[in-house]
C-alpha atoms as a PDB file:
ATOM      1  CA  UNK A   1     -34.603 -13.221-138.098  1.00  0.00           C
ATOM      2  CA  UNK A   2     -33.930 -12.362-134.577  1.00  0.00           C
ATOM      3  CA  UNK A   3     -36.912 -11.566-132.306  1.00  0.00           C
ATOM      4  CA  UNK A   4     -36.087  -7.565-132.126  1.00  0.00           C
ATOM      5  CA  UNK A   5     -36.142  -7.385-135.676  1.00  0.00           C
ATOM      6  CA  UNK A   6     -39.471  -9.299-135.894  1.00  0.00           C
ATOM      7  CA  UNK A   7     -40.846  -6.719-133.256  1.00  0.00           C
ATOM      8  CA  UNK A   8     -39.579  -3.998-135.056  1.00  0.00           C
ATOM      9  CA  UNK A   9     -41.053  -4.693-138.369  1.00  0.00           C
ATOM     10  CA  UNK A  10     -44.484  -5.403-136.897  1.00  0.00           C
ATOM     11  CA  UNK A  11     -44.672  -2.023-135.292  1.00  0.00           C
ATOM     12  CA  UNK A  12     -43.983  -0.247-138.041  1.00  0.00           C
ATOM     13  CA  UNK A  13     -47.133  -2.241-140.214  1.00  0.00           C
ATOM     14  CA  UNK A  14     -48.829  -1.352-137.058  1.00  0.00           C
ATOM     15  CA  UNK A  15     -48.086   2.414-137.461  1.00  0.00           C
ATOM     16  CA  UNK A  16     -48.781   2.366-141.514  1.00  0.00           C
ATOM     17  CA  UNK A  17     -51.764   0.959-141.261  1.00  0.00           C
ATOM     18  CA  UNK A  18     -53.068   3.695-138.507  1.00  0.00           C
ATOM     19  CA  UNK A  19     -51.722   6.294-140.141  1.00  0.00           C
ATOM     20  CA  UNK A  20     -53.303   5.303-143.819  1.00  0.00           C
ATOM     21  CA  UNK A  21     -56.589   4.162-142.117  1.00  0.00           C
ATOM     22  CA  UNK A  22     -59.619   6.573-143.111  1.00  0.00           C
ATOM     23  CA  UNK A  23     -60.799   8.882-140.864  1.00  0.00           C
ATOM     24  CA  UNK A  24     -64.565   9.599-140.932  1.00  0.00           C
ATOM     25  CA  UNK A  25     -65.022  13.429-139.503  1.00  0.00           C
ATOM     26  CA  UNK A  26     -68.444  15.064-139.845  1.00  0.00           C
ATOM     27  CA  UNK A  27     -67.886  18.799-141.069  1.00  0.00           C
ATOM     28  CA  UNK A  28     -70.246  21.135-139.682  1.00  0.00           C
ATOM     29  CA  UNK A  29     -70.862  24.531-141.560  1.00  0.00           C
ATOM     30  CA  UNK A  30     -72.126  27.179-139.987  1.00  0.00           C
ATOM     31  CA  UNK A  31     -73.869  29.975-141.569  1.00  0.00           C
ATOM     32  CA  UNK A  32     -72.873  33.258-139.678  1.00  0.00           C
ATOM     33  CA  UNK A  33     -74.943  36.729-139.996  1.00  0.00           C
ATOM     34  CA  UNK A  34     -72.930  39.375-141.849  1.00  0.00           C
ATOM     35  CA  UNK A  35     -71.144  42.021-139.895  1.00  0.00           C
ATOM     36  CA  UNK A  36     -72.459  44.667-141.782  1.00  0.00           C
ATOM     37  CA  UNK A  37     -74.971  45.578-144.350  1.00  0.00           C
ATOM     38  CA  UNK A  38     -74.096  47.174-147.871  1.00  0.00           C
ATOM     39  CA  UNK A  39     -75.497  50.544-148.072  1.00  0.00           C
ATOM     40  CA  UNK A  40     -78.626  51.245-150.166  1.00  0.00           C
ATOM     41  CA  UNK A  41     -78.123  52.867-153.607  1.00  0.00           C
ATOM     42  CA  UNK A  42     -80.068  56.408-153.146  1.00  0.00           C
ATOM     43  CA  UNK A  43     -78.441  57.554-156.462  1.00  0.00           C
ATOM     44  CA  UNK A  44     -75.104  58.940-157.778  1.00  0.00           C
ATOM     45  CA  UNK A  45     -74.712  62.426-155.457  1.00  0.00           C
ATOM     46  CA  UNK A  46     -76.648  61.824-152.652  1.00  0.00           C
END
């Protein structure tokens, strides 16, 4: 096989193996205070 070919094929195993490789992200949740508060039951007409 020629050299370009060679060159060729070896980037591309480069690239699949990056792209498959894992990625270890840390995922932060973040507890947010409510916008609003329910209203209080005071009974059914009030």
């Amino acid at each position: 096989m020629s050299k370009s070919i060679k060159l060729v094929l070896a980037l591309g195993l480069v690239a699949g193996v990056a792209a498959c490789a894992q990625k270890n992200e840390e995922v932060v949740f973040v507890d947010t205070a409510p916008v609003s508060v329910e209203p209080a039951f005071t009974g059914k007409y009030k």
